[in-house]
C-alpha atoms as a PDB file:
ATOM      1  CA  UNK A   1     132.502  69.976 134.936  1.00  0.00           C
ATOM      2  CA  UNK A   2     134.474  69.751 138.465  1.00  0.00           C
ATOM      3  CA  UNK A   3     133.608  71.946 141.443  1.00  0.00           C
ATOM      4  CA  UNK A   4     136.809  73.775 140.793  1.00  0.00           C
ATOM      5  CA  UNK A   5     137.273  75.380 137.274  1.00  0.00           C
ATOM      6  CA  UNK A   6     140.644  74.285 136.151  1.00  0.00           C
ATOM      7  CA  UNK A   7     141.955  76.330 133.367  1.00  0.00           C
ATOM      8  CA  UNK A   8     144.981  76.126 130.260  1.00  0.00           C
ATOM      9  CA  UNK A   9     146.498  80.026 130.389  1.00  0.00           C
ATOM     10  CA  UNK A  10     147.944  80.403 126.804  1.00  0.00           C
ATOM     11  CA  UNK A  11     149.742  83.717 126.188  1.00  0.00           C
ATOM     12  CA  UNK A  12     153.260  84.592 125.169  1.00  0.00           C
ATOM     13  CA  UNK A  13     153.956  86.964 127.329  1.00  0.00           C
ATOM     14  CA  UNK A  14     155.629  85.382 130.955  1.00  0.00           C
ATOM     15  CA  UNK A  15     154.682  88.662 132.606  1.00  0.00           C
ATOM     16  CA  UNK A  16     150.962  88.852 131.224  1.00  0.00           C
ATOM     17  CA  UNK A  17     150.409  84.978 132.097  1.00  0.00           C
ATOM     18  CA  UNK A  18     151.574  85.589 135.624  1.00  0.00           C
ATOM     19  CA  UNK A  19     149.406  88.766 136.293  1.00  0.00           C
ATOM     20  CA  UNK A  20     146.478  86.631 134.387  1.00  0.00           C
ATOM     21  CA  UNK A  21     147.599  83.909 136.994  1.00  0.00           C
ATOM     22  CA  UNK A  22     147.239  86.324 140.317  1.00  0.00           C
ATOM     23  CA  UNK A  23     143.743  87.500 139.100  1.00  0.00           C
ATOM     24  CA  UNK A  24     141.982  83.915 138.586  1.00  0.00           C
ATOM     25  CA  UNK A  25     143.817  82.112 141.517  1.00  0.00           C
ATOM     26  CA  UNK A  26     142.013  84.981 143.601  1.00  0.00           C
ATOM     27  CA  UNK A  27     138.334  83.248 142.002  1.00  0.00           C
ATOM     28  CA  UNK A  28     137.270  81.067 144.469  1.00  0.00           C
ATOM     29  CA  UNK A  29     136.466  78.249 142.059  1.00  0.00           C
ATOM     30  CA  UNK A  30     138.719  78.724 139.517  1.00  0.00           C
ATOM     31  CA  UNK A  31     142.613  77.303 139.613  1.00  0.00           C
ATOM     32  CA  UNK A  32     145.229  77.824 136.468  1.00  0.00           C
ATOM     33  CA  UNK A  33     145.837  74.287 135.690  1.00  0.00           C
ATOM     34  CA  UNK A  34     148.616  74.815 133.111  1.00  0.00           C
ATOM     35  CA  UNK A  35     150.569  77.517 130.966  1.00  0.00           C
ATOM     36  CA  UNK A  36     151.691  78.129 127.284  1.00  0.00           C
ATOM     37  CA  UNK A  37     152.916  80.340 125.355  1.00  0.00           C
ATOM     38  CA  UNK A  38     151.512  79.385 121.819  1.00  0.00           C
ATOM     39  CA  UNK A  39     149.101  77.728 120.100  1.00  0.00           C
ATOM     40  CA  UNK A  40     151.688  74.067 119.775  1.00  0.00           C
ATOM     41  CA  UNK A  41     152.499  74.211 122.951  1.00  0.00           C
ATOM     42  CA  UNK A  42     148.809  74.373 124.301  1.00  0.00           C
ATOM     43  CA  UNK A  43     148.169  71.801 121.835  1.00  0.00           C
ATOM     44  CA  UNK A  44     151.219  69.763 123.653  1.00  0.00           C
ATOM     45  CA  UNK A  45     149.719  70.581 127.251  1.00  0.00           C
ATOM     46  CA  UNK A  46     146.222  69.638 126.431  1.00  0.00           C
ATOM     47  CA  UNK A  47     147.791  66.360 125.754  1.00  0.00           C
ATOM     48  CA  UNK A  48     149.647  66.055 129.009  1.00  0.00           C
ATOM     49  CA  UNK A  49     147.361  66.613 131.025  1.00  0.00           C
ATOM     50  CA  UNK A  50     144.473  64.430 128.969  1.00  0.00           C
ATOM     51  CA  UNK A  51     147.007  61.614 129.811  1.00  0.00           C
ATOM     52  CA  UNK A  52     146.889  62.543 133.160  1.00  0.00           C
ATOM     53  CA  UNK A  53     143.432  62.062 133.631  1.00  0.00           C
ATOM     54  CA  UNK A  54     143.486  66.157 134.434  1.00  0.00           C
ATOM     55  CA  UNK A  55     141.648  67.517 131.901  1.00  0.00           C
ATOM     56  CA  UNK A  56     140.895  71.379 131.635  1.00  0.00           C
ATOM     57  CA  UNK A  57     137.412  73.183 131.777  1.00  0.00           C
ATOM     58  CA  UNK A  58     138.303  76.003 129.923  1.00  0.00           C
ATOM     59  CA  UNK A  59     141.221  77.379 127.334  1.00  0.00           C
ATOM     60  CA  UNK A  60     141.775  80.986 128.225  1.00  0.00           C
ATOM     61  CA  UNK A  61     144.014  82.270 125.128  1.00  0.00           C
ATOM     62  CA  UNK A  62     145.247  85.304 123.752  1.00  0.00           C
ATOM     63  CA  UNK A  63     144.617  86.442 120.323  1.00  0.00           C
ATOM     64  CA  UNK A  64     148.236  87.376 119.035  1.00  0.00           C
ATOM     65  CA  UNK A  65     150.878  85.545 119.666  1.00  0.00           C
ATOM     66  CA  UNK A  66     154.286  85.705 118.207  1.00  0.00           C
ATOM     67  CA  UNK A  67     155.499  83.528 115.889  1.00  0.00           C
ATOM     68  CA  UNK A  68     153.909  80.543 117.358  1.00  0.00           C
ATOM     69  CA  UNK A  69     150.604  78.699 116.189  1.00  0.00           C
ATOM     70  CA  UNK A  70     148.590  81.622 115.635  1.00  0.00           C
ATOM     71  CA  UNK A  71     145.673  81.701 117.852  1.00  0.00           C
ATOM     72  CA  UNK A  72     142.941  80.494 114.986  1.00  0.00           C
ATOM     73  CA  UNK A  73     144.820  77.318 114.071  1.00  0.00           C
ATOM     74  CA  UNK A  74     145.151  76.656 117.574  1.00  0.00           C
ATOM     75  CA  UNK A  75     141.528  77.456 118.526  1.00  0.00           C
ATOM     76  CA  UNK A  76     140.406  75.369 115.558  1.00  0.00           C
ATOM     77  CA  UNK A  77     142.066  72.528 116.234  1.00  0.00           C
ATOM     78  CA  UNK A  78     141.514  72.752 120.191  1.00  0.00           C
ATOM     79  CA  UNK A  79     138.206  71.933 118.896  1.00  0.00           C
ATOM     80  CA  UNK A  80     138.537  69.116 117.020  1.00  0.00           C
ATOM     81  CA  UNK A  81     139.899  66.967 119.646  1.00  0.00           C
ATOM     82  CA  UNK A  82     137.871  64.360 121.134  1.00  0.00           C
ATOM     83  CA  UNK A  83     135.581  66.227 124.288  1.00  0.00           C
ATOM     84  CA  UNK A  84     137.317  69.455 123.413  1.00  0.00           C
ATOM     85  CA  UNK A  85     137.490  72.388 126.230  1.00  0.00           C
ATOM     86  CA  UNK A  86     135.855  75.503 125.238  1.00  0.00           C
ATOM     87  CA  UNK A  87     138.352  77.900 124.156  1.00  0.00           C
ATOM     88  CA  UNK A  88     137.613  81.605 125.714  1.00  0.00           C
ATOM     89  CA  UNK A  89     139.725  84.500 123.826  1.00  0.00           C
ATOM     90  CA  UNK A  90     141.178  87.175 125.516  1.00  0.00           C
ATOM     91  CA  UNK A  91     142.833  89.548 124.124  1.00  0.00           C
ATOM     92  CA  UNK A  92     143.113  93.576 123.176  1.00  0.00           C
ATOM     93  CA  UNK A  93     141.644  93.558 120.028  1.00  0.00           C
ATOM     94  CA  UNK A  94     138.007  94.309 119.197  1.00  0.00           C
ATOM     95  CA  UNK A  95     138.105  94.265 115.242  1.00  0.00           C
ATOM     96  CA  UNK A  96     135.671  92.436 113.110  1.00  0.00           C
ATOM     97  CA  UNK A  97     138.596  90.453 111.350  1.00  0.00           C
ATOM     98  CA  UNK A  98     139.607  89.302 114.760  1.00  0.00           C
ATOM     99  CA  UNK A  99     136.314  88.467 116.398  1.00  0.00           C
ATOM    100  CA  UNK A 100     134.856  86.508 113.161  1.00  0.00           C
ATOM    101  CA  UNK A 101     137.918  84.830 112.758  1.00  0.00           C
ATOM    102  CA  UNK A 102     137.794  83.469 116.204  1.00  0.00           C
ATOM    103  CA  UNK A 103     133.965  82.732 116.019  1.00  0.00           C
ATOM    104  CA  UNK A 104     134.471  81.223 112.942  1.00  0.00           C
ATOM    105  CA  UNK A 105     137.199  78.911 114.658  1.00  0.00           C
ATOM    106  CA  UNK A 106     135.195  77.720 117.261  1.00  0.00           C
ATOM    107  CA  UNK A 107     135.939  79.690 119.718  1.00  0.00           C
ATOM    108  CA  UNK A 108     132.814  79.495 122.718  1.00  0.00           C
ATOM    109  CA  UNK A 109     133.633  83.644 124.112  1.00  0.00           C
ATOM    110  CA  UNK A 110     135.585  86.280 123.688  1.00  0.00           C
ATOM    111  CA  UNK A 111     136.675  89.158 126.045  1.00  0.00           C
ATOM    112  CA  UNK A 112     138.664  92.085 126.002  1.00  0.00           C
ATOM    113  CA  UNK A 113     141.925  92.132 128.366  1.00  0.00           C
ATOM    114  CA  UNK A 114     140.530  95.816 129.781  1.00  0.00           C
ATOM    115  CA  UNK A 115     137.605  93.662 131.175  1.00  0.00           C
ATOM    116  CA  UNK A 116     136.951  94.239 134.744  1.00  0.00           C
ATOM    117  CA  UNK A 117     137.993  91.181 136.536  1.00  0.00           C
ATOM    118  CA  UNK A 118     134.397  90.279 137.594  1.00  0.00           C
ATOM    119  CA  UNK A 119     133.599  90.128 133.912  1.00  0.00           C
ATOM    120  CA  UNK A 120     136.095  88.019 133.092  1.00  0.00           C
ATOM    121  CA  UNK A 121     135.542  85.550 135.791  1.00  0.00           C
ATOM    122  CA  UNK A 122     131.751  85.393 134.729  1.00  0.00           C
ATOM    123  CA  UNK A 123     133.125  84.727 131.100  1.00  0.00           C
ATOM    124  CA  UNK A 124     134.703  81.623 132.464  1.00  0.00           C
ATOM    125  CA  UNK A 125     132.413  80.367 134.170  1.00  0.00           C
ATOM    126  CA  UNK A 126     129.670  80.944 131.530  1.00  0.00           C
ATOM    127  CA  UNK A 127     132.649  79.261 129.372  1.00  0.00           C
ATOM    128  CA  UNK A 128     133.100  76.412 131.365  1.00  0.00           C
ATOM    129  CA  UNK A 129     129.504  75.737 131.527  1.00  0.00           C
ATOM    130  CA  UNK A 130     128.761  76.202 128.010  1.00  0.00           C
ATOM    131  CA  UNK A 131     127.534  79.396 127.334  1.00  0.00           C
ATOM    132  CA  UNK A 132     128.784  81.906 124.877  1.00  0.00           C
ATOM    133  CA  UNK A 133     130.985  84.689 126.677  1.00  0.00           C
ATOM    134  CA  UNK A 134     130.861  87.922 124.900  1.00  0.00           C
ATOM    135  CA  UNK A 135     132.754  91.489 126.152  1.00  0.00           C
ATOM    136  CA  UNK A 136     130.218  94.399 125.689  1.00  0.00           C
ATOM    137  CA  UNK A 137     132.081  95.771 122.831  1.00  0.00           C
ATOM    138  CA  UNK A 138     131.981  92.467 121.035  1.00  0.00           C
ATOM    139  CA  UNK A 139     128.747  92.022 121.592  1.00  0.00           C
ATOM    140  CA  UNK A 140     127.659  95.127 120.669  1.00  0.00           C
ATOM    141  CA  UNK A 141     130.092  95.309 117.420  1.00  0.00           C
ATOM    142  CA  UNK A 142     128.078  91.774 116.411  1.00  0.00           C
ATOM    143  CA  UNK A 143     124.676  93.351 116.906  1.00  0.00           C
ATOM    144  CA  UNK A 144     126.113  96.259 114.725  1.00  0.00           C
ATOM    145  CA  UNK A 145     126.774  94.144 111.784  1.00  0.00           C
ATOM    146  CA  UNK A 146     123.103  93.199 112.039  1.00  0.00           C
ATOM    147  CA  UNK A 147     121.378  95.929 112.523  1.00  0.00           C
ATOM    148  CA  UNK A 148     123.397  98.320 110.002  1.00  0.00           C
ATOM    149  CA  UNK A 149     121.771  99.893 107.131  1.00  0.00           C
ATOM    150  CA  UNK A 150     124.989  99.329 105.707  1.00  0.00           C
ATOM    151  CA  UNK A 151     125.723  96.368 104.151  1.00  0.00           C
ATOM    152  CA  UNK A 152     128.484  94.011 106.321  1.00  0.00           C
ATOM    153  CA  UNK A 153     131.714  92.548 104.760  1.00  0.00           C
ATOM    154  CA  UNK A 154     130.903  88.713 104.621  1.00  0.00           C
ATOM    155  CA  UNK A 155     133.626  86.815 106.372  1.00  0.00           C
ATOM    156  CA  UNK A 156     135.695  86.091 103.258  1.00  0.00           C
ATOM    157  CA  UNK A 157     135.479  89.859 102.294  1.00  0.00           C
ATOM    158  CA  UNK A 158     137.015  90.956 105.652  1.00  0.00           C
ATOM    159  CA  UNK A 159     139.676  88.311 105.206  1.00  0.00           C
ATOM    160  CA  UNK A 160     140.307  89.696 102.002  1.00  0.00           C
ATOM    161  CA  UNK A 161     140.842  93.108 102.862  1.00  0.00           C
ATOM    162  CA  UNK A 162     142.834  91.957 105.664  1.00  0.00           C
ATOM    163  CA  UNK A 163     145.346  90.226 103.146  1.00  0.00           C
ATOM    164  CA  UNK A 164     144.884  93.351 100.918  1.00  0.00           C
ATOM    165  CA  UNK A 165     146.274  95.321 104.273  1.00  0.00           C
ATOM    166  CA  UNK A 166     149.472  93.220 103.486  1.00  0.00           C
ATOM    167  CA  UNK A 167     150.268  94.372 100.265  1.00  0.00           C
ATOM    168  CA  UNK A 168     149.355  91.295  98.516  1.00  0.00           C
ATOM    169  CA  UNK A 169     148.557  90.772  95.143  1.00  0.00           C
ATOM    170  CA  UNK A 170     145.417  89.259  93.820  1.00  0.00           C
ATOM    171  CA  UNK A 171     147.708  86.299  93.012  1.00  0.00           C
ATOM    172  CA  UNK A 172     149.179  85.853  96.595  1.00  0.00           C
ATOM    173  CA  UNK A 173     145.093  86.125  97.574  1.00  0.00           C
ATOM    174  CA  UNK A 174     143.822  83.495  95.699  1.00  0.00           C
ATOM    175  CA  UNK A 175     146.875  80.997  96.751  1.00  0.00           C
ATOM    176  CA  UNK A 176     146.166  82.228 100.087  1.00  0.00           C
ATOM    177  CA  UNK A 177     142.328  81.740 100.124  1.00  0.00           C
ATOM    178  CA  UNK A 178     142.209  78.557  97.906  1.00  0.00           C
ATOM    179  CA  UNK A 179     140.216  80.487  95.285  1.00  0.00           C
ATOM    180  CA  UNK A 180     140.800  81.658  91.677  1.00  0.00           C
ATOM    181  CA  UNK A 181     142.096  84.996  90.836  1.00  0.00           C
ATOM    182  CA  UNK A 182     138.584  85.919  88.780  1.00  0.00           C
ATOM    183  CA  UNK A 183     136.908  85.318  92.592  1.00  0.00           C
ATOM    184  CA  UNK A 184     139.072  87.066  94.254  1.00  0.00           C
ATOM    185  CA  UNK A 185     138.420  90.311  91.348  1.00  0.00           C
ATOM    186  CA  UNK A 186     134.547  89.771  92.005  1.00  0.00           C
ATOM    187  CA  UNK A 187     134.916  89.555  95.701  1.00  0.00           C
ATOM    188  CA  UNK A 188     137.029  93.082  95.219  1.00  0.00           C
ATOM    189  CA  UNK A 189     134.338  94.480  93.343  1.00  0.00           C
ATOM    190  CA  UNK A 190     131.827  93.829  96.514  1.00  0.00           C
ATOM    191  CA  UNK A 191     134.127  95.368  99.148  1.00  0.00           C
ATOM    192  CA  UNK A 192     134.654  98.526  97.153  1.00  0.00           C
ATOM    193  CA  UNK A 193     130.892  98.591  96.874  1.00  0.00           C
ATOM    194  CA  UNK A 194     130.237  98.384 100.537  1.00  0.00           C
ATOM    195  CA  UNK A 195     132.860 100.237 101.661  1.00  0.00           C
ATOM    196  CA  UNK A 196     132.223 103.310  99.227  1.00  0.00           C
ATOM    197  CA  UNK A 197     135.635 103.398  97.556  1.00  0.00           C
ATOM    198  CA  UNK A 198     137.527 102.510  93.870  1.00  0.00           C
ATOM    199  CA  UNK A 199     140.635 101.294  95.070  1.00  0.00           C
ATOM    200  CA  UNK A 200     142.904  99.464  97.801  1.00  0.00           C
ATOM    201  CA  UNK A 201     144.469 102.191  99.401  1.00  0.00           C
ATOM    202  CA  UNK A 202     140.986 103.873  99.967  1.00  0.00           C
ATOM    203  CA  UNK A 203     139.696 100.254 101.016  1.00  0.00           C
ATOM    204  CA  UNK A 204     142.115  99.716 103.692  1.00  0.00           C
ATOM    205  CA  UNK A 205     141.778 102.777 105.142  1.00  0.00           C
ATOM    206  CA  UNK A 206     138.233 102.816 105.352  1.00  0.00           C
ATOM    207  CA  UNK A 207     138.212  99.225 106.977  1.00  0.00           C
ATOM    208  CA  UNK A 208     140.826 100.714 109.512  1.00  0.00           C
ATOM    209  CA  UNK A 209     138.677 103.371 110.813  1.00  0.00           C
ATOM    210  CA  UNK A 210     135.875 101.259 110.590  1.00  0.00           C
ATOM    211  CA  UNK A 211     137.918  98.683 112.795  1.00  0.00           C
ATOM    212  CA  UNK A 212     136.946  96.130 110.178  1.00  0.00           C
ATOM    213  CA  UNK A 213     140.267  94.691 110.544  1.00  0.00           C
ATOM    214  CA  UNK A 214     143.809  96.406 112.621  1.00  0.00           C
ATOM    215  CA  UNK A 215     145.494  99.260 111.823  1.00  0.00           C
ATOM    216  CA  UNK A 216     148.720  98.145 109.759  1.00  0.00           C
ATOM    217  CA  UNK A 217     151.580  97.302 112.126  1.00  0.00           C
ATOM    218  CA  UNK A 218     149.375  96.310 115.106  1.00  0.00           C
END
């Protein structure tokens, strides 16, 4: 890692990536190397500036972004490339769904876009040199899962129920998943279980207030 932390701002809002911009150029040690707005074109940057011989210490990316690469496929493959930055998430949403999901991906922190700014420069630089990067909340939303008397939703069950959020039938799951229909029906029967209800409707809503996954529309 360089003296200077040089990072790739991916967010699809101009007017969020320029406040973003102001904050970290006021780090001593930290410098915005490069913008995108989605998941392609960080993809597309990363490239550039590989060939460059500038290479960036740390992906700072937002968790929702349009109709771009969504932020998982980019994360993902952000890490398969050769010496791969860490990718740090920052976004507004603390759901299980959306923090597993970017775990799961690769991704090395994640933070919460209400973060003071002194946590979110210590995020990068904990980023940059490694380290996992955790918000509070995050943190203390993983530790949850562990600790709960409760039983957790396994990562495929909160995917699931996320789908199930959609409307989607357990046809469009299974084609969605890569799985049969019968494992999609047994993975159905486990969520109800743990969540304490008989059907979707009561699922979903449970897993909303739970902030298993988002609250439809969000």
């Amino acid at each position: 890692m360089t003296n200077v932390i040089r990072i790739l701002l991916v967010d699809d809002h101009p007017v969020v990536r320029a406040g973003l911009r102001a904050m970290l150029s006021g780090f001593e040690g930290i410098t915005v190397a490069a913008e995108a707005a989605d998941g392609a074109a960080a993809l597309k940057e990363l490239d550039r500036l590989d060939a460059l011989a500038e290479p960036v210490d740390v992906v700072l990316m937002d968790l929702q972004m349009g109709s771009g690469m969504d932020e998982v496929t980019a994360t993902a493959r952000i890490r398969q490339r050769p010496s791969p930055p860490p990718v740090l998430i920052l976004t507004t949403f603390d759901t299980d769904a959306d923090i597993l999901a970017a775990v799961e991906a690769g991704a090395s922190g994640y933070m919460l876009k209400d973060a003071p700014p002194e946590q979110i420069r210590q995020a990068v630089q904990s980023a940059a040199a490694g380290q996992t990067a955790l918000a509070p909340a995050v943190a203390a939303r993983l530790m949850g899962r562990i600790r709960s008397a409760e039983p957790a939703l396994s990562i495929r069950e909160v995917q699931l129920v996320e789908l199930l959020a959609t409307g989607m039938t357990n046809r469009g799951m299974a084609k969605a998943l890569f799985i049969s229909e019968a494992t999609v029906k047994t993975h159905l029967v486990h969520i109800y279980d743990k969540l304490g209800v008989d059907n979707r409707t009561a699922a979903i809503a449970v897993a909303t207030a739970r902030r298993i996954i988002r609250a439809p529309g969000q």
